[in-house]
Protein backbone atom coordinates (compact mmCIF):
# COMPACT_ATOMS: atom_id res chain seq x y z
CA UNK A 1 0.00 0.00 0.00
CA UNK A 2 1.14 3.69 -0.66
CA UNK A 3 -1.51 5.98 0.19
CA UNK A 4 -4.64 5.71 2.43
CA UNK A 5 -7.03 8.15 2.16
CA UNK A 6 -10.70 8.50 3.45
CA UNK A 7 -13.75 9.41 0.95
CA UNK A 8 -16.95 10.15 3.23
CA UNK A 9 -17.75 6.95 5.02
CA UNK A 10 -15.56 4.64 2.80
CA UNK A 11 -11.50 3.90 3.36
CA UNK A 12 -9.72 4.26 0.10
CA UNK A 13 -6.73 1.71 -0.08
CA UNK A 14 -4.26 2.27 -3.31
CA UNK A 15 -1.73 -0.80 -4.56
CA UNK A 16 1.71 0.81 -6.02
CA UNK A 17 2.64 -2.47 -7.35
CA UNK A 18 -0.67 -3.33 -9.29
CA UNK A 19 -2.14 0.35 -9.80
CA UNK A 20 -5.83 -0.70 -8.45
CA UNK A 21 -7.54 1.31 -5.57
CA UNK A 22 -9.67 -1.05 -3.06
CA UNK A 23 -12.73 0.04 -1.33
CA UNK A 24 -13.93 -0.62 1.95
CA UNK A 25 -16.97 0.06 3.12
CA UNK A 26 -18.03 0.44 6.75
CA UNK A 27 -20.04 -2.20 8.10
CA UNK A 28 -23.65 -1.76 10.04
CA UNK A 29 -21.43 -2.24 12.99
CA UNK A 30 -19.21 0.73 12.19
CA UNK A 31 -22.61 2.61 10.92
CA UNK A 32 -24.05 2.09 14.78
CA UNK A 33 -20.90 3.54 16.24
CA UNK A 34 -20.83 6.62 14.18
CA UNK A 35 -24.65 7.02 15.34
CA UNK A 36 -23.84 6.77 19.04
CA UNK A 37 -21.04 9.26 19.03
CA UNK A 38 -23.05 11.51 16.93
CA UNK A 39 -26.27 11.24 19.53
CA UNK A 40 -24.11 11.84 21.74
CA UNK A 41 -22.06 14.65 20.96
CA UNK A 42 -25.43 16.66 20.18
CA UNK A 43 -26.64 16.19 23.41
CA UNK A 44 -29.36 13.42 22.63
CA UNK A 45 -28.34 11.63 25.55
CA UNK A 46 -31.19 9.11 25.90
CA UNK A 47 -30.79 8.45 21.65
CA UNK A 48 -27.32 7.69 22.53
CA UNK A 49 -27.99 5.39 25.49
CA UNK A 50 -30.05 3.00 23.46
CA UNK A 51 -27.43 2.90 20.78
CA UNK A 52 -24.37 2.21 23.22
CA UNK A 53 -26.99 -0.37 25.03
CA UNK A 54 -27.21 -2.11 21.24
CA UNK A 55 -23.79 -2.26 20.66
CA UNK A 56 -23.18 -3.76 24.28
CA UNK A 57 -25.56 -6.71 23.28
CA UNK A 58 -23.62 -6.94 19.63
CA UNK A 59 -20.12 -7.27 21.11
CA UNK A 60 -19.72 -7.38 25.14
CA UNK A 61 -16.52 -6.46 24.60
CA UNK A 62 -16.45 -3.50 23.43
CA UNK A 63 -15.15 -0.88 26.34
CA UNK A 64 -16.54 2.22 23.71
CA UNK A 65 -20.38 1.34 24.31
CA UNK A 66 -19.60 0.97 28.21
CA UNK A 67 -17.96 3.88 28.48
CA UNK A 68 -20.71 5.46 26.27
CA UNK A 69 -23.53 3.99 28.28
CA UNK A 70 -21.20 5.49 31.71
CA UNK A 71 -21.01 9.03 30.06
CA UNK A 72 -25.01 8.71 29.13
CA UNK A 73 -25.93 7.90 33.09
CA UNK A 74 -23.58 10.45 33.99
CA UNK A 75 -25.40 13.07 31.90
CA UNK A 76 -29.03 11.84 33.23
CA UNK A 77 -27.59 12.15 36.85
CA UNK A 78 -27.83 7.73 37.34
CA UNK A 79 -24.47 7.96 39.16
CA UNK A 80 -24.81 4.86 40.30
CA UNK A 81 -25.48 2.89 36.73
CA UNK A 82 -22.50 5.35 35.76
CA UNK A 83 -19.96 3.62 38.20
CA UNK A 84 -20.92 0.18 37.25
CA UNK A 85 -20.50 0.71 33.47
CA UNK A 86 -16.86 2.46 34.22
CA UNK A 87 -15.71 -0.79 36.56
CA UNK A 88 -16.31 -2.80 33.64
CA UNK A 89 -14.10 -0.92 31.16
CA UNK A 90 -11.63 0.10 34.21
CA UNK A 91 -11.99 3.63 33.08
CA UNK A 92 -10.67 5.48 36.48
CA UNK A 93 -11.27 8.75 35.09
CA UNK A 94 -15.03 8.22 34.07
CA UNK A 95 -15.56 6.40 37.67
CA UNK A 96 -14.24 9.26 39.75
CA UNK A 97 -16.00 12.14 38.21
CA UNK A 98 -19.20 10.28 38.68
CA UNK A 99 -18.17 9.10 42.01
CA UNK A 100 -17.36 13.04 42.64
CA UNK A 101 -21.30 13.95 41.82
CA UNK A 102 -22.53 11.22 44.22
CA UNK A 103 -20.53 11.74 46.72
CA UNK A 104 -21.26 15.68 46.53
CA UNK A 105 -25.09 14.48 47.25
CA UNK A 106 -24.66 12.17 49.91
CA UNK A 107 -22.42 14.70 52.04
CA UNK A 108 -25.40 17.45 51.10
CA UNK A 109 -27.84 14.63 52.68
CA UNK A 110 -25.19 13.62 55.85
CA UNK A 111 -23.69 16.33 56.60
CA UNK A 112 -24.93 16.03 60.27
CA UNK A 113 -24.36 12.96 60.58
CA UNK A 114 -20.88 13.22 59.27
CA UNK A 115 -19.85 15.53 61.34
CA UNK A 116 -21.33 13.91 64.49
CA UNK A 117 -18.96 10.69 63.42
CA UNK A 118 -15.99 12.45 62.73
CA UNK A 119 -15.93 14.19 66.36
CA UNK A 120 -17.10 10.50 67.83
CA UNK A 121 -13.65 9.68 65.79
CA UNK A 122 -11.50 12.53 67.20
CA UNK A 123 -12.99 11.92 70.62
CA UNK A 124 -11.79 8.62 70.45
CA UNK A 125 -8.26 8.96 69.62
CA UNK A 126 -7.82 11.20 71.79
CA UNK A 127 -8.97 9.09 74.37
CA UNK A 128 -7.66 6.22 73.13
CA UNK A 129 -4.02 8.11 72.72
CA UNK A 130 -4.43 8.89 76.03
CA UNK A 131 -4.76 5.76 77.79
CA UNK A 132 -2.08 3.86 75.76
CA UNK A 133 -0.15 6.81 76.88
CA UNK A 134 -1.10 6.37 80.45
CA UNK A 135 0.09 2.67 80.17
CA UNK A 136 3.06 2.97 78.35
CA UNK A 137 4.15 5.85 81.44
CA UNK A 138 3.10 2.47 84.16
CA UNK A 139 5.27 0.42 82.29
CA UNK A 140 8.54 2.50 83.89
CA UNK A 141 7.88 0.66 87.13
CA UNK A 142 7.65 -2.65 85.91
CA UNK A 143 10.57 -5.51 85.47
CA UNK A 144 8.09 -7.51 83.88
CA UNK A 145 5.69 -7.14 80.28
CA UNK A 146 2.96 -8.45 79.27
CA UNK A 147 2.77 -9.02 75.55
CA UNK A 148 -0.43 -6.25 75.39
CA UNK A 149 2.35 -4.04 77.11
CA UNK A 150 4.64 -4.69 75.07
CA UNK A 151 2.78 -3.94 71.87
CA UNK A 152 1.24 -0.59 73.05
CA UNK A 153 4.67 0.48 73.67
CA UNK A 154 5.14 0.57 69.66
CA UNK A 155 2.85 3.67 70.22
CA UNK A 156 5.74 4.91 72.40
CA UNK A 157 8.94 4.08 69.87
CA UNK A 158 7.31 5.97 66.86
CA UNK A 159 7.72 8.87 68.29
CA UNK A 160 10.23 8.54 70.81
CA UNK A 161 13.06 6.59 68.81
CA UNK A 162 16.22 6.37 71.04
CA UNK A 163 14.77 6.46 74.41
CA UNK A 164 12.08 3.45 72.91
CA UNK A 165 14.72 1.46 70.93
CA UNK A 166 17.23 1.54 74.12
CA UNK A 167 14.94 0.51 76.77
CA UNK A 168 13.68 -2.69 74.09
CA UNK A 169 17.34 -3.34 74.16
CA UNK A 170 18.32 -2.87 77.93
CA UNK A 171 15.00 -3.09 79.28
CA UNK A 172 13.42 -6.21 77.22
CA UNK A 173 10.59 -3.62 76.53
CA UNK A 174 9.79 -5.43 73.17
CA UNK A 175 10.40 -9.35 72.83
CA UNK A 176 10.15 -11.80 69.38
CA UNK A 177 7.21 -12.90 69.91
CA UNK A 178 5.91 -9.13 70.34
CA UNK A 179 7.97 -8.33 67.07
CA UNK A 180 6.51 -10.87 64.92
CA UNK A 181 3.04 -9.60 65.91
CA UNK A 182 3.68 -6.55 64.47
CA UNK A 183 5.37 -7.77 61.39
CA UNK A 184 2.27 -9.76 60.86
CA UNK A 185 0.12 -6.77 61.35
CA UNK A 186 2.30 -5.05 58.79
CA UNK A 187 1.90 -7.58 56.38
CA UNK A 188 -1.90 -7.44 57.22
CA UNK A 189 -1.50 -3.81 56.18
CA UNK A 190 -0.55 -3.78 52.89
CA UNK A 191 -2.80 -6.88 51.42
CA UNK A 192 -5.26 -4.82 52.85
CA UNK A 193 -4.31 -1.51 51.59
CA UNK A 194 -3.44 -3.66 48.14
CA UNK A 195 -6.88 -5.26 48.33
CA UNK A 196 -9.14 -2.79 49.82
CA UNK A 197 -8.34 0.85 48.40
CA UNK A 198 -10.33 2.63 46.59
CA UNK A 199 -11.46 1.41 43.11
CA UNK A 200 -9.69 4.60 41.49
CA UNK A 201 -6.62 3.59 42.92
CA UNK A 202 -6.38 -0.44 42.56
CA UNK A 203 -8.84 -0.66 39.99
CA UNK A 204 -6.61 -1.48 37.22
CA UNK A 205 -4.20 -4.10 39.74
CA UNK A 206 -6.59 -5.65 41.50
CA UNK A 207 -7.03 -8.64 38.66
CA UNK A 208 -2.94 -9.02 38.73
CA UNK A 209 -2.95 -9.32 42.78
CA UNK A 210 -0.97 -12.30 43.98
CA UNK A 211 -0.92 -13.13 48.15
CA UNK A 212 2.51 -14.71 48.30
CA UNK A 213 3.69 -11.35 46.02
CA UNK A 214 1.97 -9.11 48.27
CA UNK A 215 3.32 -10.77 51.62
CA UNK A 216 7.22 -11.35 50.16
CA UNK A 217 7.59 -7.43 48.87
CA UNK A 218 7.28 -6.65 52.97
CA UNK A 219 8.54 -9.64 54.61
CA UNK A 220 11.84 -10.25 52.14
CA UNK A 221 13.72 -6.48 53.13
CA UNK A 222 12.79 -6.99 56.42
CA UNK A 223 14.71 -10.10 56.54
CA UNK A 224 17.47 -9.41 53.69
CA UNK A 225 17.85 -6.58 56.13
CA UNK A 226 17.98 -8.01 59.57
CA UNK A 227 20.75 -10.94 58.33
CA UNK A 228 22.72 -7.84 56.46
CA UNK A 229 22.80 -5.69 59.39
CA UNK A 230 23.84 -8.79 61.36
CA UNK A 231 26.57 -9.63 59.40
CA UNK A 232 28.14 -6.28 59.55
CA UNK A 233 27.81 -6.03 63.09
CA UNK A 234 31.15 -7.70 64.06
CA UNK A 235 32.65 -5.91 61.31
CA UNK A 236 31.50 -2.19 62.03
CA UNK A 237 31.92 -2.67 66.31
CA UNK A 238 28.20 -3.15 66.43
CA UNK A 239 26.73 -3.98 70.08
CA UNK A 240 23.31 -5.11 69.00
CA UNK A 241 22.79 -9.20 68.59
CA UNK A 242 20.54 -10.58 65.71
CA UNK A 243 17.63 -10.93 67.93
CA UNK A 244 18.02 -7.14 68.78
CA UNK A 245 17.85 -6.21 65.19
CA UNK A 246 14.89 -7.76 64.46
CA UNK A 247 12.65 -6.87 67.17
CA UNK A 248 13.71 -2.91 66.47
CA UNK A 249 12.93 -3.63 62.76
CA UNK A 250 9.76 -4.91 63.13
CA UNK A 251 8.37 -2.28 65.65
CA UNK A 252 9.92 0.00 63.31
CA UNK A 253 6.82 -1.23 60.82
CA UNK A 254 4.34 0.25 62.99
CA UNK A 255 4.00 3.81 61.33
CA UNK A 256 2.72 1.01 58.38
CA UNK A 257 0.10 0.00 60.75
CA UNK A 258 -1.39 2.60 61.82
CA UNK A 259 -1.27 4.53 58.24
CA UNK A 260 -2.04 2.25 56.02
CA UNK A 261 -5.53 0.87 57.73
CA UNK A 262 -7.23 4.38 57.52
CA UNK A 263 -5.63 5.37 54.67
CA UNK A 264 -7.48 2.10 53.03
CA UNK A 265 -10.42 2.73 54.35
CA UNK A 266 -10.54 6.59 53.73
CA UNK A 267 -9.78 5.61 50.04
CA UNK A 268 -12.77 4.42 49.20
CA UNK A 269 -14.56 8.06 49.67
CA UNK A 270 -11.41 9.56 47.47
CA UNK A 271 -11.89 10.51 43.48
CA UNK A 272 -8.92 11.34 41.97
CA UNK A 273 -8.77 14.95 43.12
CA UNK A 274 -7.19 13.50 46.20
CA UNK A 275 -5.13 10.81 44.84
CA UNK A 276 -1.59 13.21 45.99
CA UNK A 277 -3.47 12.73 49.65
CA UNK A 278 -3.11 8.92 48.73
CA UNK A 279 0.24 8.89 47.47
CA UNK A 280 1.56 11.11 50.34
CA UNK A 281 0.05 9.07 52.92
CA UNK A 282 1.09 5.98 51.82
CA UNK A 283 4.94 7.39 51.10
CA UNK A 284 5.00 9.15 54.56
CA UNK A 285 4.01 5.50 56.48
CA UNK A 286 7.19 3.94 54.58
CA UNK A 287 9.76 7.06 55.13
CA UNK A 288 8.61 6.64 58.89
CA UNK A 289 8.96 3.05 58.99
CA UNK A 290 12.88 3.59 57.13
CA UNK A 291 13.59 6.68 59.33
CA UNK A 292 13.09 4.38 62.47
CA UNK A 293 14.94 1.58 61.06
CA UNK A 294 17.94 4.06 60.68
CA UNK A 295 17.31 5.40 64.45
CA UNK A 296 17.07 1.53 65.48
CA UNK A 297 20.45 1.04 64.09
CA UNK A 298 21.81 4.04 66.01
CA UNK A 299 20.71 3.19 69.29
CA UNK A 300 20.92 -0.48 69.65
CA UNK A 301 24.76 -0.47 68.17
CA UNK A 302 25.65 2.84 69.45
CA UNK A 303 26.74 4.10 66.44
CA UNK A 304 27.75 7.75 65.91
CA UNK A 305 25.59 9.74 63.11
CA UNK A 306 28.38 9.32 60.57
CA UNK A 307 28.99 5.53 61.20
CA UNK A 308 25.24 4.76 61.23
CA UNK A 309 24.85 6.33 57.95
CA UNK A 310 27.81 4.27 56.58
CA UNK A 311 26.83 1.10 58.33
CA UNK A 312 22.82 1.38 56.55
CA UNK A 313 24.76 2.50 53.23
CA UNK A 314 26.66 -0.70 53.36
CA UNK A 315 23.60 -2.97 54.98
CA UNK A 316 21.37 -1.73 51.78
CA UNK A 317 24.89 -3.14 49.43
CA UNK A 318 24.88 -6.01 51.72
CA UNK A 319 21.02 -6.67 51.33
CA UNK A 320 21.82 -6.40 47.03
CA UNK A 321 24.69 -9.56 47.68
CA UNK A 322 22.90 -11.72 49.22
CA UNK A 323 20.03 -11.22 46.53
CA UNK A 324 22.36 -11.93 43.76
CA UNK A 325 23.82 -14.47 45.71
CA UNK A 326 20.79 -16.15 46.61
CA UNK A 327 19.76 -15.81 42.43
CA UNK A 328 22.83 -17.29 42.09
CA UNK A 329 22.36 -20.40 43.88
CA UNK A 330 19.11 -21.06 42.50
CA UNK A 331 20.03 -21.22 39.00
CA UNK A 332 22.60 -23.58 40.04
CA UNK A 333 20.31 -25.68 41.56
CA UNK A 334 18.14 -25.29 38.78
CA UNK A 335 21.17 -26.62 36.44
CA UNK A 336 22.09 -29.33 38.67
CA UNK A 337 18.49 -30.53 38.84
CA UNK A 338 17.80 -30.24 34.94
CA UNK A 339 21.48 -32.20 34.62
CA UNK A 340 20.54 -34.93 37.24
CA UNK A 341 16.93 -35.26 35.06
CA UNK A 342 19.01 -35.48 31.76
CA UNK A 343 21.18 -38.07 32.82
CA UNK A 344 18.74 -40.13 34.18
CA UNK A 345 16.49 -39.93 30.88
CA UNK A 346 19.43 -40.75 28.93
CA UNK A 347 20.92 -43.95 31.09
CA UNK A 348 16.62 -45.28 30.92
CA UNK A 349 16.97 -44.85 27.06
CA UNK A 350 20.48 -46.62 27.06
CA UNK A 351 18.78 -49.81 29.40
């Protein structure tokens, strides 16, 4: 072909080699398509609706009629139909301006209400803040912790880092068992935050999500990074054991916690207007969670500034190693496996 040119509602194809121009003509399914967008870009809304709802029952997968049939609710003010017309073509944009409108009436409706749940909310907190703060001052006094103690003091070590981190190390203010809880409730976190967001925001994952994906991008660092920092302990004059290192790590997770849970549920009442609030949110619960990590290492190995910042430079190469080392080994296994199969297929043929 060397030229393509249009002539009305027919496609004009010409041949170079053999000198002949071939017509194509636009089907009745091309004709109804034309229609709709025409209806619809002269304002016959309800003309267009039934000619996006024909084109849905000719081919159920075409996102164009969807999206149509979304704009056509949209413009009759059936926010509702409109949402479940853009879930099916995972049109984001579409969803959240007609999410927008119904939200706008159900606040004008709730208002009231909304308010009167919002200062039950801030009540609570403040409440709530108040007596984990109450216990977490009782726990001075005490030689022994319970394991409720000693998860309300993660309350404490967010944001009181070196007093919190030393008295888990000196004080046994924070045990394993207490540290796996909260990695567990971290990794609770983020399926949920992966799982349970708003549709504007997971809408277009949520089909691709995988558990053991979702559990291994938390629980992997945290452990690539507890045997790193371990191994450069003895190297870099470090006084903190493995066991140390862990626990700080994992109550270094909390800011994940108690972010990410709101934030997921909050979500679901965002459009995209506030998807920076989102974004923000979720990027300020991991910079917490790292900035602790760094004061963990700090306190528990009684670094100086200057060495700590060295000694998480060279954890974070250390972390890379044993990644490639660990890739390493498996594709040696891999080989050795695949050889062992080989040879046994070959000495069955030669019997």
């Amino acid at each position: 072909l060397s030229s393509i040119a249009y002539q009305g509602d027919r496609l004009l194809a010409l041949d170079s080699i053999t000198g002949q121009i071939t017509v194509f003509q636009r089907t009745a399914y091309g004709d109804l398509i034309d229609e709709a967008i025409a209806a619809y870009n002269d304002k016959r809304f309800a003309e267009s609706s039934e000619l996006w709802a024909s084109l849905a029952d000719y081919n159920n997968n075409l996102d164009l009629a969807y999206i149509g049939l979304g704009d056509a609710c949209y413009r009759n003010g059936e926010y509702e139909e409109a949402l479940e017309y853009y879930q099916k073509t995972v049109n984001t944009a579409g969803y959240s301006k007609a999410f927008k409108a119904m939200r706008k009436d159900w606040i004008s409706q709730n208002f009231f209400w909304i308010l009167l749940v919002l200062l039950a909310v801030l009540v609570g907190v403040i409440w709530l803040s108040s007596r984990i703060a109450k216990r977490n001052r009782a726990g001075d006094y005490k030689t022994t912790y319970t394991l409720w103690d000693q998860l309300l003091y993660a309350f404490h070590i967010i944001l009181h880092p070196f007093n919190g981190f030393d008295e888990i190390k000196c004080r046994k203010r924070g045990s394993a068992l207490s540290a796996t809880t909260l990695l567990l409730l971290a990794l609770v976190a983020n399926v949920f935050k992966e799982t349970a967001s708003g549709y504007i925001f997971i809408g277009e994952t949520i089909d691709r999500f995988d558990l053991l994906t979702s559990i291994c991008s938390l629980a992997l660092p945290v452990l690539l990074w507890c045997v790193s920092s371990w191994c450069l302990t003895s190297l870099m004059d470090g006084k903190g054991s493995f066991k140390d290192i862990y626990i700080s790590t994992c109550y270094s997770l909390f800011p994940l916690v108690l972010i990410y849970i709101p934030l997921t549920l909050i979500s679901n009442a965002f459009t995209l207007d506030e998807a920076a609030v989102y974004t923000f949110m979720g990027t300020l619960a991991l910079g917490w969670a790292v900035m602790l990590i760094f004061f963990a290492t700090l306190t528990i190995h009684d670094y100086s500034l200057g060495k700590n910042i060295v000694t998480v430079l060279l954890g974070i190469v250390g972390m890379m190693v044993i990644i490639f080392l660990g890739v390493l080994f498996f594709n040696l296994i891999q080989k050795i496996v695949a050889f062992v199969a080989n040879l046994i297929t070959e000495i069955t043929y030669r019997i």
